[in-house]
N, C-alpha and C. Protein backbone atom coordinates (compact mmCIF):
# COMPACT_ATOMS: atom_id res chain seq x y z
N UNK A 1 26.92 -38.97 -140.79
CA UNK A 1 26.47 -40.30 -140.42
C UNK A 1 24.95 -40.40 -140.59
N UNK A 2 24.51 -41.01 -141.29
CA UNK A 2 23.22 -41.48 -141.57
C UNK A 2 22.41 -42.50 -140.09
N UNK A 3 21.55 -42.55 -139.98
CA UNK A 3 20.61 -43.17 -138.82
C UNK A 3 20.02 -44.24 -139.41
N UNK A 4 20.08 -45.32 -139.42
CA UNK A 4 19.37 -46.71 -139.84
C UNK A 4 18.40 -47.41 -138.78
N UNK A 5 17.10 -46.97 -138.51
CA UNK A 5 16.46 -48.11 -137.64
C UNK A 5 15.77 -48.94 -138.67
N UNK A 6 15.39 -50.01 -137.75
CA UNK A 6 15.29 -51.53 -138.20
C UNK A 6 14.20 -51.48 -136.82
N UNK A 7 12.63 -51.79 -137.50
CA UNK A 7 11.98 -52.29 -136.57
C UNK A 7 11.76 -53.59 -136.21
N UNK A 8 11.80 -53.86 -135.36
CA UNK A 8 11.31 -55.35 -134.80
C UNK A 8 10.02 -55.29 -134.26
N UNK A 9 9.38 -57.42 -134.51
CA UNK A 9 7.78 -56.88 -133.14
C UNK A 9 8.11 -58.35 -133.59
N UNK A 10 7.33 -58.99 -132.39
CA UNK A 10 6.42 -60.39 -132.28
C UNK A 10 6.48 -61.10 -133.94
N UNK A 11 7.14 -62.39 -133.75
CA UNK A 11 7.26 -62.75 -135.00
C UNK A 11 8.01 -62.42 -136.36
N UNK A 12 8.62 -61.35 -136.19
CA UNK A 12 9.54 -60.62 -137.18
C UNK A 12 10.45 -62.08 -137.56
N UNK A 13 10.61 -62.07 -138.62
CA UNK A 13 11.58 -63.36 -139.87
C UNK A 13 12.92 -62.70 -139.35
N UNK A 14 13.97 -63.40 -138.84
CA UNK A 14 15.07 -63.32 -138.24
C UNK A 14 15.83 -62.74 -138.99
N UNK A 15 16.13 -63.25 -140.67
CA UNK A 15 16.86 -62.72 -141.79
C UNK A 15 16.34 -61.26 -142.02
N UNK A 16 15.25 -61.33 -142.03
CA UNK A 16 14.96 -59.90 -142.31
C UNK A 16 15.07 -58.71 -141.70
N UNK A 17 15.19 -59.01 -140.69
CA UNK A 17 15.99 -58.05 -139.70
C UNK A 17 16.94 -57.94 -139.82
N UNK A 18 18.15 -58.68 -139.44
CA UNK A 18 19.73 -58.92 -139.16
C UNK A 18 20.23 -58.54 -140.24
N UNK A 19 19.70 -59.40 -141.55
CA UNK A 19 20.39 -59.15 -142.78
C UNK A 19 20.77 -57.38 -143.04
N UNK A 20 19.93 -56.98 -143.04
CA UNK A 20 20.40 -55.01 -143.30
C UNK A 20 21.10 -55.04 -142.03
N UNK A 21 20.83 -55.34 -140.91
CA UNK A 21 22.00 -55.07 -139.64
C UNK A 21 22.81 -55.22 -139.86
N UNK A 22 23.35 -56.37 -140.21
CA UNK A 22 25.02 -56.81 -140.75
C UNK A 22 25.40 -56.24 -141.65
N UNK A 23 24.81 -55.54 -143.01
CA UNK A 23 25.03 -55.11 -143.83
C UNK A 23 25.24 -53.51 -143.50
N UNK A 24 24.81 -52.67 -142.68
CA UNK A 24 25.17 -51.45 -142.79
C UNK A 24 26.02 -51.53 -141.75
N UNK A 25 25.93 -52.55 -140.60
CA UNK A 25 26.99 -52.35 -139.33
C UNK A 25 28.36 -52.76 -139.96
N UNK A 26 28.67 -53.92 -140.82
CA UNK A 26 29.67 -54.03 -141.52
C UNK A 26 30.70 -52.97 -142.36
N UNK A 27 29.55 -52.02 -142.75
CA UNK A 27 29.68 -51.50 -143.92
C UNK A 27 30.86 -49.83 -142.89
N UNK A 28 30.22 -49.99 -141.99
CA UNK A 28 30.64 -48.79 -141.27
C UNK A 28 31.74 -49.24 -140.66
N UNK A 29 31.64 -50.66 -140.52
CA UNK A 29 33.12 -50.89 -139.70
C UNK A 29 34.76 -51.19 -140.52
N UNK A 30 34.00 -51.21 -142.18
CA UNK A 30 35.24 -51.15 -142.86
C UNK A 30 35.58 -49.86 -142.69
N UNK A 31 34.55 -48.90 -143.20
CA UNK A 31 34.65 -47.50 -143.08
C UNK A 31 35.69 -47.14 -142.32
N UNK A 32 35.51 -47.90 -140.83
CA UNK A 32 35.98 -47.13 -139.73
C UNK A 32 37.70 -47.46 -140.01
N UNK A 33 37.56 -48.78 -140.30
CA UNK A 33 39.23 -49.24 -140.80
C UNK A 33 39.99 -48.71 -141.39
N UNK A 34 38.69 -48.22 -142.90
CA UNK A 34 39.31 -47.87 -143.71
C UNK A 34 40.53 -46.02 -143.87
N UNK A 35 39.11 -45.25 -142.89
CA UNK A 35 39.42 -44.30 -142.11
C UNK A 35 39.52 -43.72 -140.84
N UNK A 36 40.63 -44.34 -140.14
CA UNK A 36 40.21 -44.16 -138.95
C UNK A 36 39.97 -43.19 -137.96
N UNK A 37 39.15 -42.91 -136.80
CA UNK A 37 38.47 -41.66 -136.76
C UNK A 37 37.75 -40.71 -137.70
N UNK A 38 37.57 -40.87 -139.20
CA UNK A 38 36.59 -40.08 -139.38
C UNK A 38 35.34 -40.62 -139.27
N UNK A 39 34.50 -39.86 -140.13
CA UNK A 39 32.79 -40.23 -139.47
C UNK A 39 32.44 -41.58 -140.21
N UNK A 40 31.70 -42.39 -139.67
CA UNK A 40 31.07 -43.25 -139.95
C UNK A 40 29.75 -43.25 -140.79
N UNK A 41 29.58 -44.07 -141.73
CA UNK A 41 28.42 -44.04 -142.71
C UNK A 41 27.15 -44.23 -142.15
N UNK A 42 27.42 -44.89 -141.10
CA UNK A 42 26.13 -45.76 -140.40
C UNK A 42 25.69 -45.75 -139.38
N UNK A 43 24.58 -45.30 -138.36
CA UNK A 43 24.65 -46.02 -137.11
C UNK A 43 23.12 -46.19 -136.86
N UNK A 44 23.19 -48.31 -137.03
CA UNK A 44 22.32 -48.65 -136.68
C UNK A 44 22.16 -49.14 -135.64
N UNK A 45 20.15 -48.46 -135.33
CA UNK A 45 19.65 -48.82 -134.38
C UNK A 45 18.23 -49.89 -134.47
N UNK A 46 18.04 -50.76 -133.26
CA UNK A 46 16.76 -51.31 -133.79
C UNK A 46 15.74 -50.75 -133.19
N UNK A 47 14.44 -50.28 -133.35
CA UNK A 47 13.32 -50.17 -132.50
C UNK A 47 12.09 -51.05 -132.46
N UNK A 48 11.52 -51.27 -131.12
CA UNK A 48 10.36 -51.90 -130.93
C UNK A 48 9.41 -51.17 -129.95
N UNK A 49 8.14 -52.16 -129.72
CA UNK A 49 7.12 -51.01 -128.83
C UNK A 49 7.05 -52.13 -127.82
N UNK A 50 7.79 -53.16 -127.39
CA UNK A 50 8.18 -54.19 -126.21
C UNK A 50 9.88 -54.22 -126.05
N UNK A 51 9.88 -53.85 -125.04
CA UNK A 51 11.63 -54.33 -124.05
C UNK A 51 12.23 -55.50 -125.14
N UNK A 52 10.81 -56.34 -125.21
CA UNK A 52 11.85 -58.05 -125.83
C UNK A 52 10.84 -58.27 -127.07
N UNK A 53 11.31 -58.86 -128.03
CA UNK A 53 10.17 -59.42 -128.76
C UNK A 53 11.09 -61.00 -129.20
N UNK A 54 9.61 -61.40 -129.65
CA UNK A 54 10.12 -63.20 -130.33
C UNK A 54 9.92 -63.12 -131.28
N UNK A 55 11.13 -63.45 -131.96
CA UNK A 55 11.20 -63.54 -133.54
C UNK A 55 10.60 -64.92 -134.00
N UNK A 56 10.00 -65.41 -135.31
CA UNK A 56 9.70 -66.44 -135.28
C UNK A 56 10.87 -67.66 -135.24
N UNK A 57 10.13 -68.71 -134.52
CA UNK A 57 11.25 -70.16 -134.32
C UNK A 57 11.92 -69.74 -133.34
N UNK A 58 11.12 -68.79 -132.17
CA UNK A 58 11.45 -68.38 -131.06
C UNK A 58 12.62 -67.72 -130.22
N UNK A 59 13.55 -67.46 -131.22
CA UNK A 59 14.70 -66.19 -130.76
C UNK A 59 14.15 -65.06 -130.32
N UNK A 60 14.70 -65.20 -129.16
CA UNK A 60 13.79 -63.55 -128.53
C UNK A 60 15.22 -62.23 -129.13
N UNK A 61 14.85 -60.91 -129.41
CA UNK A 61 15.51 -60.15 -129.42
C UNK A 61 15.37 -58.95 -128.53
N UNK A 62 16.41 -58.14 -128.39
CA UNK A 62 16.48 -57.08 -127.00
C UNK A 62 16.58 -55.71 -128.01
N UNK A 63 15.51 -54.91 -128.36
CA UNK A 63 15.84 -53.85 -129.10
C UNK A 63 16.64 -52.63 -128.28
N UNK A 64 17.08 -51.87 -129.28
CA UNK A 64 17.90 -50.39 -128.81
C UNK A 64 17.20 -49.53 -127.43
N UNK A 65 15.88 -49.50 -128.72
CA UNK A 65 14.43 -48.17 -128.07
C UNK A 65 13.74 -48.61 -128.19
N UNK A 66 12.63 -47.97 -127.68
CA UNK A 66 11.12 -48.07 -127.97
C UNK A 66 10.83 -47.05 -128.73
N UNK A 67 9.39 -47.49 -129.10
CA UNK A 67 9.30 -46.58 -130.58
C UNK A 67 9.20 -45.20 -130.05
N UNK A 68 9.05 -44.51 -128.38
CA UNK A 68 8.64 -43.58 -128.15
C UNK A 68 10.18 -42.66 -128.02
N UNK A 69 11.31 -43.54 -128.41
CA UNK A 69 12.81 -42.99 -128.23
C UNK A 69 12.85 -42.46 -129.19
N UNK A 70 12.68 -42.92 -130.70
CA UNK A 70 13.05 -42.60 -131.98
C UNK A 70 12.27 -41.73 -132.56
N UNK A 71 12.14 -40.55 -132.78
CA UNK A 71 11.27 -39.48 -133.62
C UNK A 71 11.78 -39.27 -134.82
N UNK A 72 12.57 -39.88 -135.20
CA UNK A 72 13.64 -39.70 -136.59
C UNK A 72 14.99 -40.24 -137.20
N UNK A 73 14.72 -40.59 -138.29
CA UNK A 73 16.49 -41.38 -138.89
C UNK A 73 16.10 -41.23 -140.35
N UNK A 74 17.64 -41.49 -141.06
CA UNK A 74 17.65 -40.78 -142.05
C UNK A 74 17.23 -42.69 -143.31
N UNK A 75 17.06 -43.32 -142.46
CA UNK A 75 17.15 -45.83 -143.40
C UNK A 75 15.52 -45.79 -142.07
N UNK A 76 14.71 -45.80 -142.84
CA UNK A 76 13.95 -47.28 -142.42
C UNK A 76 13.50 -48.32 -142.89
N UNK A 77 14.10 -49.25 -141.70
CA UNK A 77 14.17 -50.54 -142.76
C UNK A 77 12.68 -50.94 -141.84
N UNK A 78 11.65 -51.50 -142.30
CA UNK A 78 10.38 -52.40 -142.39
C UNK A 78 10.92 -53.98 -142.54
N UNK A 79 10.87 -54.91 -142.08
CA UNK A 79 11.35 -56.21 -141.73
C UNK A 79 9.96 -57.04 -142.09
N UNK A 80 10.01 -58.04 -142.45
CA UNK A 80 8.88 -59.34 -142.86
C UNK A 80 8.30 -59.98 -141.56
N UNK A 81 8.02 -60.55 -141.77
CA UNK A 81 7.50 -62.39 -141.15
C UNK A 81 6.14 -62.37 -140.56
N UNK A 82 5.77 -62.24 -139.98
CA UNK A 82 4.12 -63.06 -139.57
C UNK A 82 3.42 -61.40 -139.25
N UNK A 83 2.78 -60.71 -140.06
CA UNK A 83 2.35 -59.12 -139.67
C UNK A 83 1.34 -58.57 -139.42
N UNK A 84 0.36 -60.14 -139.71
CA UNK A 84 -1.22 -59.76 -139.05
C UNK A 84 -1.42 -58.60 -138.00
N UNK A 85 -0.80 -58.93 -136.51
CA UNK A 85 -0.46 -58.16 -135.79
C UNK A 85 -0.28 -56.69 -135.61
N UNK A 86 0.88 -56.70 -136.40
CA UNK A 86 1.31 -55.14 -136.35
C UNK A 86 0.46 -54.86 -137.75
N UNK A 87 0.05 -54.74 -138.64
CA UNK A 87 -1.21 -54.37 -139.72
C UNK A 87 -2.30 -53.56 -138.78
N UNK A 88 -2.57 -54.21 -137.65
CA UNK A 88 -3.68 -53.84 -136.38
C UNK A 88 -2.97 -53.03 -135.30
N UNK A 89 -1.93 -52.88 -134.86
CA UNK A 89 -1.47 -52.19 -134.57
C UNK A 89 -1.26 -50.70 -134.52
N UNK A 90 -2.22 -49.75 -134.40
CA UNK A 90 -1.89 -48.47 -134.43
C UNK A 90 -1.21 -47.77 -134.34
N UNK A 91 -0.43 -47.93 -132.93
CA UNK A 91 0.89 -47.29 -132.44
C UNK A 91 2.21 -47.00 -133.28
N UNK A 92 2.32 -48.70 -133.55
CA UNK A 92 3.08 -48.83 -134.77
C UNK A 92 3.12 -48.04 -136.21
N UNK A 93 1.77 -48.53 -136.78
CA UNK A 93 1.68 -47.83 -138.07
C UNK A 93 1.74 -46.22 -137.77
N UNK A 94 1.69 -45.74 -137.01
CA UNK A 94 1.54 -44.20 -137.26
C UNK A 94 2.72 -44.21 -137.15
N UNK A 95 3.43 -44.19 -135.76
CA UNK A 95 5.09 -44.34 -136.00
C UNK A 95 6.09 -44.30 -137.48
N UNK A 96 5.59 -45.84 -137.74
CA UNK A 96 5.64 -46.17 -139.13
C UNK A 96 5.31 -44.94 -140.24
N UNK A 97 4.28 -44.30 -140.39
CA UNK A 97 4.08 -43.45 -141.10
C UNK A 97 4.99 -41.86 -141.10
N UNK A 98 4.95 -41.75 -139.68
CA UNK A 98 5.25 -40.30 -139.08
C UNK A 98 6.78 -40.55 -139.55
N UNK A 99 7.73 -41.44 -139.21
CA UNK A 99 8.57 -41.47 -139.49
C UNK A 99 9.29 -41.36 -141.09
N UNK A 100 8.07 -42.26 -141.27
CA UNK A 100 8.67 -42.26 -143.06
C UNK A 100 8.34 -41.03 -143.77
N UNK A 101 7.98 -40.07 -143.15
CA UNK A 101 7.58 -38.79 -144.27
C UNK A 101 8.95 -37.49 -144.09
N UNK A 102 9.85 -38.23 -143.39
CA UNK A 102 10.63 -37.72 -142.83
C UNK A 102 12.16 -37.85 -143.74
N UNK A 103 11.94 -39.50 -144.02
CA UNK A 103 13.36 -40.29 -144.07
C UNK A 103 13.75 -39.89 -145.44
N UNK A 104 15.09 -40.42 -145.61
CA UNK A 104 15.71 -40.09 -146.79
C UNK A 104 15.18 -41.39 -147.69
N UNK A 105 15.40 -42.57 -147.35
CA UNK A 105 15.00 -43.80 -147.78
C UNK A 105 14.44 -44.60 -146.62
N UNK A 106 12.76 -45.70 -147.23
CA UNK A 106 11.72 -46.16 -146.46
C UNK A 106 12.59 -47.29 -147.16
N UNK A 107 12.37 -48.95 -146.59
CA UNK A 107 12.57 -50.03 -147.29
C UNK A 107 11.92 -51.02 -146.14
N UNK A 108 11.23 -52.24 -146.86
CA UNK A 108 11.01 -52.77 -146.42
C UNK A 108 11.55 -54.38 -146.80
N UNK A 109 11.50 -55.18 -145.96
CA UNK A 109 12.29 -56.84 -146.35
C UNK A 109 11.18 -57.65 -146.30
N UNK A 110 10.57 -58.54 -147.31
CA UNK A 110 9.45 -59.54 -147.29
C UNK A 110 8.13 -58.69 -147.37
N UNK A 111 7.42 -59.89 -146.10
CA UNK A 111 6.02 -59.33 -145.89
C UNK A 111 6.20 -57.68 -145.42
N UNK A 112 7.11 -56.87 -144.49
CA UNK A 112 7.23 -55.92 -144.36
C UNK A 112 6.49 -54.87 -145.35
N UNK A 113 6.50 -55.06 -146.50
CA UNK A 113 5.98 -54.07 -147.47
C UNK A 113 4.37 -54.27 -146.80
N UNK A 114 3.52 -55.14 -146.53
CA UNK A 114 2.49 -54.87 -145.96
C UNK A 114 1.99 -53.83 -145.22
N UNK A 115 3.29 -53.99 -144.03
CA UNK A 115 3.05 -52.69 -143.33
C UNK A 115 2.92 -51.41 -143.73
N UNK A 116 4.23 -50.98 -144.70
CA UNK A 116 4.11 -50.12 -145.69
C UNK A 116 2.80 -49.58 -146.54
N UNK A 117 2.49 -50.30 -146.87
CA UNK A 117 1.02 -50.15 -147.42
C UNK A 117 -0.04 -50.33 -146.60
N UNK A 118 -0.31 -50.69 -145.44
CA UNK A 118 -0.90 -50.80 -144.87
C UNK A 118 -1.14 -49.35 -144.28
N UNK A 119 -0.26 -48.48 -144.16
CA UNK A 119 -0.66 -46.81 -144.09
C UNK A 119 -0.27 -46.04 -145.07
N UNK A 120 -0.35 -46.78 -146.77
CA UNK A 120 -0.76 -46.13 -147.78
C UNK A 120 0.81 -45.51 -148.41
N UNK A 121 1.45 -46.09 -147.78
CA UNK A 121 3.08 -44.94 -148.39
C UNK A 121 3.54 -45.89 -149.79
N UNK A 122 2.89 -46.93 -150.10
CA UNK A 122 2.96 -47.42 -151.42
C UNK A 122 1.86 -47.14 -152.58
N UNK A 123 0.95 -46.88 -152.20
CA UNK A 123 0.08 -46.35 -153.10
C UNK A 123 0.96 -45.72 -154.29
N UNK A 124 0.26 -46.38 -155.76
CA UNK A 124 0.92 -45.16 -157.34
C UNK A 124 2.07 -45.81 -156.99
N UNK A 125 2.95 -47.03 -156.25
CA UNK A 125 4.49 -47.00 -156.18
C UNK A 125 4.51 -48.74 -156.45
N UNK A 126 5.90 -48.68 -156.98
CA UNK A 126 6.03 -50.47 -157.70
C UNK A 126 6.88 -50.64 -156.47
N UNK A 127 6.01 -52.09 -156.36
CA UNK A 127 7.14 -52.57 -155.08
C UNK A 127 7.05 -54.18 -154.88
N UNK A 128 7.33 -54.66 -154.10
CA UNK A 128 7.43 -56.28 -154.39
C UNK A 128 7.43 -56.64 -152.98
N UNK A 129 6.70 -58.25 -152.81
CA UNK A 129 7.30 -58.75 -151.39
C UNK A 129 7.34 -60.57 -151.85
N UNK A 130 7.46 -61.34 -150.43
CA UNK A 130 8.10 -62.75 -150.28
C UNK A 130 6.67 -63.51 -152.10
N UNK A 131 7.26 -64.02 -152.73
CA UNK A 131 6.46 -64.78 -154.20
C UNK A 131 5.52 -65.19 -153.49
N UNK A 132 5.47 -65.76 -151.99
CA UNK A 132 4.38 -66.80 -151.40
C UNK A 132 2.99 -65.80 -151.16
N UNK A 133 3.46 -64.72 -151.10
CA UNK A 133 2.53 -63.62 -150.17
C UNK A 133 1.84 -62.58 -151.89
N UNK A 134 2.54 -62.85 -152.89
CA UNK A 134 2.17 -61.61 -154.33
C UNK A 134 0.68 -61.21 -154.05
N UNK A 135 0.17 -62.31 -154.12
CA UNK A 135 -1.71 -62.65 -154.54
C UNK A 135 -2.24 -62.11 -153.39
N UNK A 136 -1.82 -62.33 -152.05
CA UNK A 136 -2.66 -61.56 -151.31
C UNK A 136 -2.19 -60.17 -151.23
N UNK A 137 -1.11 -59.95 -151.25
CA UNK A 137 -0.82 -58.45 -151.98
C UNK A 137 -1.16 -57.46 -152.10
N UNK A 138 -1.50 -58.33 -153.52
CA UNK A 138 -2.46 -57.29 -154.53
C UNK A 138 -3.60 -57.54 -154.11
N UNK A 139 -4.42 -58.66 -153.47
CA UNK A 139 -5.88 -58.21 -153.53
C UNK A 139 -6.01 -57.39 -151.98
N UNK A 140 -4.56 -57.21 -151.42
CA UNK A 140 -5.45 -56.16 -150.31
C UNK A 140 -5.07 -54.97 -150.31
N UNK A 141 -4.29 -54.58 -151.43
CA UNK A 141 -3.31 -53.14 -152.03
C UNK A 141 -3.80 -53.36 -153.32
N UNK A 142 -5.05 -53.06 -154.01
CA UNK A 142 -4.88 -52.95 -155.02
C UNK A 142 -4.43 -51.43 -156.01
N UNK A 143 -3.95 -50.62 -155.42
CA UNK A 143 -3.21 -49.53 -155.20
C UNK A 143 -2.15 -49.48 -155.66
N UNK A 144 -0.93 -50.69 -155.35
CA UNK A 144 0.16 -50.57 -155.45
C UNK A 144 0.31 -51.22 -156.41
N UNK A 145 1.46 -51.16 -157.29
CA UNK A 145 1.80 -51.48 -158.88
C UNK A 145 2.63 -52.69 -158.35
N UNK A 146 2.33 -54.17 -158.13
CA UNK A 146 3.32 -55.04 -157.94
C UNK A 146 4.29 -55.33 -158.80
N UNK A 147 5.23 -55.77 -158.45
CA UNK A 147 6.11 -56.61 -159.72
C UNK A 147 6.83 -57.76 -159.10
N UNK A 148 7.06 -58.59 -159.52
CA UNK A 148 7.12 -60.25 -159.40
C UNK A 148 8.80 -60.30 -159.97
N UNK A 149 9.51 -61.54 -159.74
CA UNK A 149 10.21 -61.68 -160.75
C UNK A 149 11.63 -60.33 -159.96
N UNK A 150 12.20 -59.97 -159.39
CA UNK A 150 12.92 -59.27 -158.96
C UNK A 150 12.93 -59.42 -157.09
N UNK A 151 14.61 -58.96 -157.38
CA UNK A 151 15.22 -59.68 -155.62
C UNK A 151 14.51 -58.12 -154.94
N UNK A 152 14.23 -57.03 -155.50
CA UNK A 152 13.73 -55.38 -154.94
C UNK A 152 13.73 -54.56 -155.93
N UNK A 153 13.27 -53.59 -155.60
CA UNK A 153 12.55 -52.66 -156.34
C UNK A 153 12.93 -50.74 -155.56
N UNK A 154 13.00 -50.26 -156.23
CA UNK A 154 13.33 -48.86 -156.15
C UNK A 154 12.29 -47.83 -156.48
N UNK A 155 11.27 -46.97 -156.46
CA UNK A 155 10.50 -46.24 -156.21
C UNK A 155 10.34 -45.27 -155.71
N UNK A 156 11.32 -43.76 -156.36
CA UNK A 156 11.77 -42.90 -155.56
C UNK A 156 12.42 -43.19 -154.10
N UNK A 157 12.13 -42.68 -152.95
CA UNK A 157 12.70 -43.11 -151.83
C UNK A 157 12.56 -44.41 -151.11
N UNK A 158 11.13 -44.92 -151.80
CA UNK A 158 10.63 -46.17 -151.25
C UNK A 158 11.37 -47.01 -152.22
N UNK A 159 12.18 -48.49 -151.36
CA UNK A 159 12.07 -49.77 -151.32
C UNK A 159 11.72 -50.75 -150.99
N UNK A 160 11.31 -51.83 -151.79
CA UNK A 160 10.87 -52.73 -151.04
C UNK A 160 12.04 -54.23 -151.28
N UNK A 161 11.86 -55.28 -151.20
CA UNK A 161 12.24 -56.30 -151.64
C UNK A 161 11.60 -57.53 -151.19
N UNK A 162 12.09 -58.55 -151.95
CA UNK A 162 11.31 -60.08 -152.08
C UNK A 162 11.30 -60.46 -150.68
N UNK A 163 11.58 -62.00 -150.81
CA UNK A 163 11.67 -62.90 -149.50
C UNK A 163 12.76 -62.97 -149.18
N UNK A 164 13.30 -62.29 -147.53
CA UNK A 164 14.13 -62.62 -146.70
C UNK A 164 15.66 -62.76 -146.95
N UNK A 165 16.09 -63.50 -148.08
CA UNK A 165 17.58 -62.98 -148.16
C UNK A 165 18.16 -62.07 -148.82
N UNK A 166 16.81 -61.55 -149.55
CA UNK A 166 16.53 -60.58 -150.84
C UNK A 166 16.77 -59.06 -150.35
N UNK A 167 16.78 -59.04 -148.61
CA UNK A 167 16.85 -57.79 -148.05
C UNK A 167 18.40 -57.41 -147.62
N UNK A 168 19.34 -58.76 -147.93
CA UNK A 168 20.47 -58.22 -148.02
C UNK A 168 21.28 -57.36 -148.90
N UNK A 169 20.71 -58.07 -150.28
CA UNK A 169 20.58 -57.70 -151.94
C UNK A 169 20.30 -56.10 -151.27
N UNK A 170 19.14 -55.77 -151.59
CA UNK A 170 18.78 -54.61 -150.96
C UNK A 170 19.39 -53.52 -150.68
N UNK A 171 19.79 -54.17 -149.21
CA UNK A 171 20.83 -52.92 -148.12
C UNK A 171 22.19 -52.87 -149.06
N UNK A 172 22.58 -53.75 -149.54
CA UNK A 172 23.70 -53.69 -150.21
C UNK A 172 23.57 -52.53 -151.37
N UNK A 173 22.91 -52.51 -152.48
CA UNK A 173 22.46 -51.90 -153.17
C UNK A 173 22.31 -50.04 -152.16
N UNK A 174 21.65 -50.24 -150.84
CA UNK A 174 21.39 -49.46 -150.26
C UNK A 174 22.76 -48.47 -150.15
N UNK A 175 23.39 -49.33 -149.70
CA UNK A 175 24.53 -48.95 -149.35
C UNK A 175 25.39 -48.21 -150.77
N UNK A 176 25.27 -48.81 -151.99
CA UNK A 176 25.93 -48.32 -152.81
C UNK A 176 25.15 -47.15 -153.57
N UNK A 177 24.53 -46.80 -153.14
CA UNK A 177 24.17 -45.90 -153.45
C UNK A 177 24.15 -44.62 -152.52
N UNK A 178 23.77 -44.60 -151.40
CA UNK A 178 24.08 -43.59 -149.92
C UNK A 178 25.75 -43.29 -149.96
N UNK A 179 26.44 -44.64 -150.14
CA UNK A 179 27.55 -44.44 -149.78
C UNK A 179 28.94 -44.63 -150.84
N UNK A 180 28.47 -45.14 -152.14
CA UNK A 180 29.40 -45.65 -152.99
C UNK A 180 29.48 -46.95 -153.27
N UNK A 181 29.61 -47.28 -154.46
CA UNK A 181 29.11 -49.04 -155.11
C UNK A 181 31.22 -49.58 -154.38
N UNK A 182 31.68 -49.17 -154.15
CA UNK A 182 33.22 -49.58 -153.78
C UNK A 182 32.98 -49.75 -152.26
N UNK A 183 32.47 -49.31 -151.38
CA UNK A 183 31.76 -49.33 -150.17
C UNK A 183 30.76 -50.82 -150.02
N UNK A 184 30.20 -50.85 -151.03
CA UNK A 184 29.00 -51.62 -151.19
C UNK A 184 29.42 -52.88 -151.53
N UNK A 185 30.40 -53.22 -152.67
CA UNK A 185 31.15 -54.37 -152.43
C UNK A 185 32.34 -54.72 -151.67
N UNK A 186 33.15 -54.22 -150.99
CA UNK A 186 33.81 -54.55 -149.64
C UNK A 186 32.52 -55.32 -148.75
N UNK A 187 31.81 -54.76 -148.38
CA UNK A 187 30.95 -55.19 -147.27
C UNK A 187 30.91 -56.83 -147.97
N UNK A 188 30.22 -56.96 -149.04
CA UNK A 188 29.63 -58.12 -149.76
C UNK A 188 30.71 -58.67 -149.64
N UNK A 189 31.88 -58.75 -150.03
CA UNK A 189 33.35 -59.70 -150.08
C UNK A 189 33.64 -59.53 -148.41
N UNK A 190 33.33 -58.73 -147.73
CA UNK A 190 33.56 -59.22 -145.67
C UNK A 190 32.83 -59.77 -145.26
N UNK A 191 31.46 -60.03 -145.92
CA UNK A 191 30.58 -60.98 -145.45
C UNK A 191 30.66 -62.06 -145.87
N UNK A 192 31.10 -62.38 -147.26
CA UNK A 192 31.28 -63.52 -147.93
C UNK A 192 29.92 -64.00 -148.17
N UNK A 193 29.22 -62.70 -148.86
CA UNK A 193 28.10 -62.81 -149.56
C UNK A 193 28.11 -62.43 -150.96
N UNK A 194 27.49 -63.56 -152.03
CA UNK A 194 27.26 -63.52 -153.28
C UNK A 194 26.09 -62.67 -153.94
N UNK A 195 26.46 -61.28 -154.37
CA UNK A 195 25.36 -60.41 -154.05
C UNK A 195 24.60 -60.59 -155.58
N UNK A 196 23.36 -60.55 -155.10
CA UNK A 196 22.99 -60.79 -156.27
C UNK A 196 21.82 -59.40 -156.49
N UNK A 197 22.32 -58.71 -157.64
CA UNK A 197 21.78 -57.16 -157.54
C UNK A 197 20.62 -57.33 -158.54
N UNK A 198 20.09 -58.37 -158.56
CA UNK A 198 18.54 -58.66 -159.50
C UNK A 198 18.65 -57.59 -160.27
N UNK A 199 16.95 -56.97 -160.58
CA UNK A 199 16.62 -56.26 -161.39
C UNK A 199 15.58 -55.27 -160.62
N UNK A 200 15.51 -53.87 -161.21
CA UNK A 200 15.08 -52.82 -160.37
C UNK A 200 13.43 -52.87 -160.93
């Protein structure tokens, strides 16, 4: 069983979170159907460094842990939406860092890749975030090899992907590859999502 956290904070883009949630929690629960009692592909958790946070357009969410629970998983997913914040954030980014030197696969959804680069784990690496955000990007990573024009991007262990629904694309992809492309579309046909596997 693989470990999937999904961070949350203040302002996190709702899709960008949930979307890989549904997608690997799904993915494990055909699993579980499919075999019952053996091991599961998945078990995701979310972490934050607050009890509650507000997602933007004000959905509050209740994470798993705090970041001081989690010392390790094998998926981190990096989530988008408003990241000024956590960019300044210390606690976070080291977390963020300490963790990812660890993981099997880093990914981030949207603005999320900020964070990512924001403690340098994109540097020399092609990666992408939301079209609205490219330009500031690159002029505050000029480090990282952008590319435009694609739903995500693959970069040895690091992923990133576009804007927000683009991180379903993603986990899906994620999934077929950790776990098998036959795995990977079940989920997509139980969600009654039209996956759209862009370009790498």
């Amino acid at each position: 069983m693989r470990s999937v956290a999904i961070l949350l904070f203040d302002e996190v883009e709702i899709l960008d979170a949930t979307g890989p949630f549904e997608v690997f929690s799904v993915a494990s629960r055909l699993q579980a159907r499919k075999a019952p009692g053996g091991p599961l592909p998945f078990r995701v958790c979310t972490i934050a460094s607050a009890p509650v946070v507000q997602a933007r357009h004000g959905l509050k969410l209740v994470p798993e842990r705090q970041l001081s629970e989690c010392d390790a998983c094998d998926v981190l997913i990096v989530p988008g939406g408003v990241v000024a914040e956590v960019r300044r954030d210390g606690a976070v980014l080291e977390w963020v860092k300490r963790l990812a030197t660890h993981c099997e696969r880093v990914a981030s959804v949207c603005t999320g890749s900020f964070i990512l680069a924001e403690v340098g784990l994109l540097d020399g690496k092609r990666a992408t975030t939301h079209w609205e955000d490219v330009e500031a990007f690159r002029r505050a990573f000029p480090a990282v090899r952008v590319v435009t024009d694609t739903r995500w991007t693959e970069d040895g262990s690091f992923w990133t992907s576009a804007g927000i629904s683009s991180g379903i694309d993603m986990s899906l992809q994620l999934v077929a590859t950790l776990e098998g492309m036959e795995l990977a579309q079940r989920t997509a046909r139980q969600m009654e999502y039209q996956w759209n596997r862009g370009s790498r």
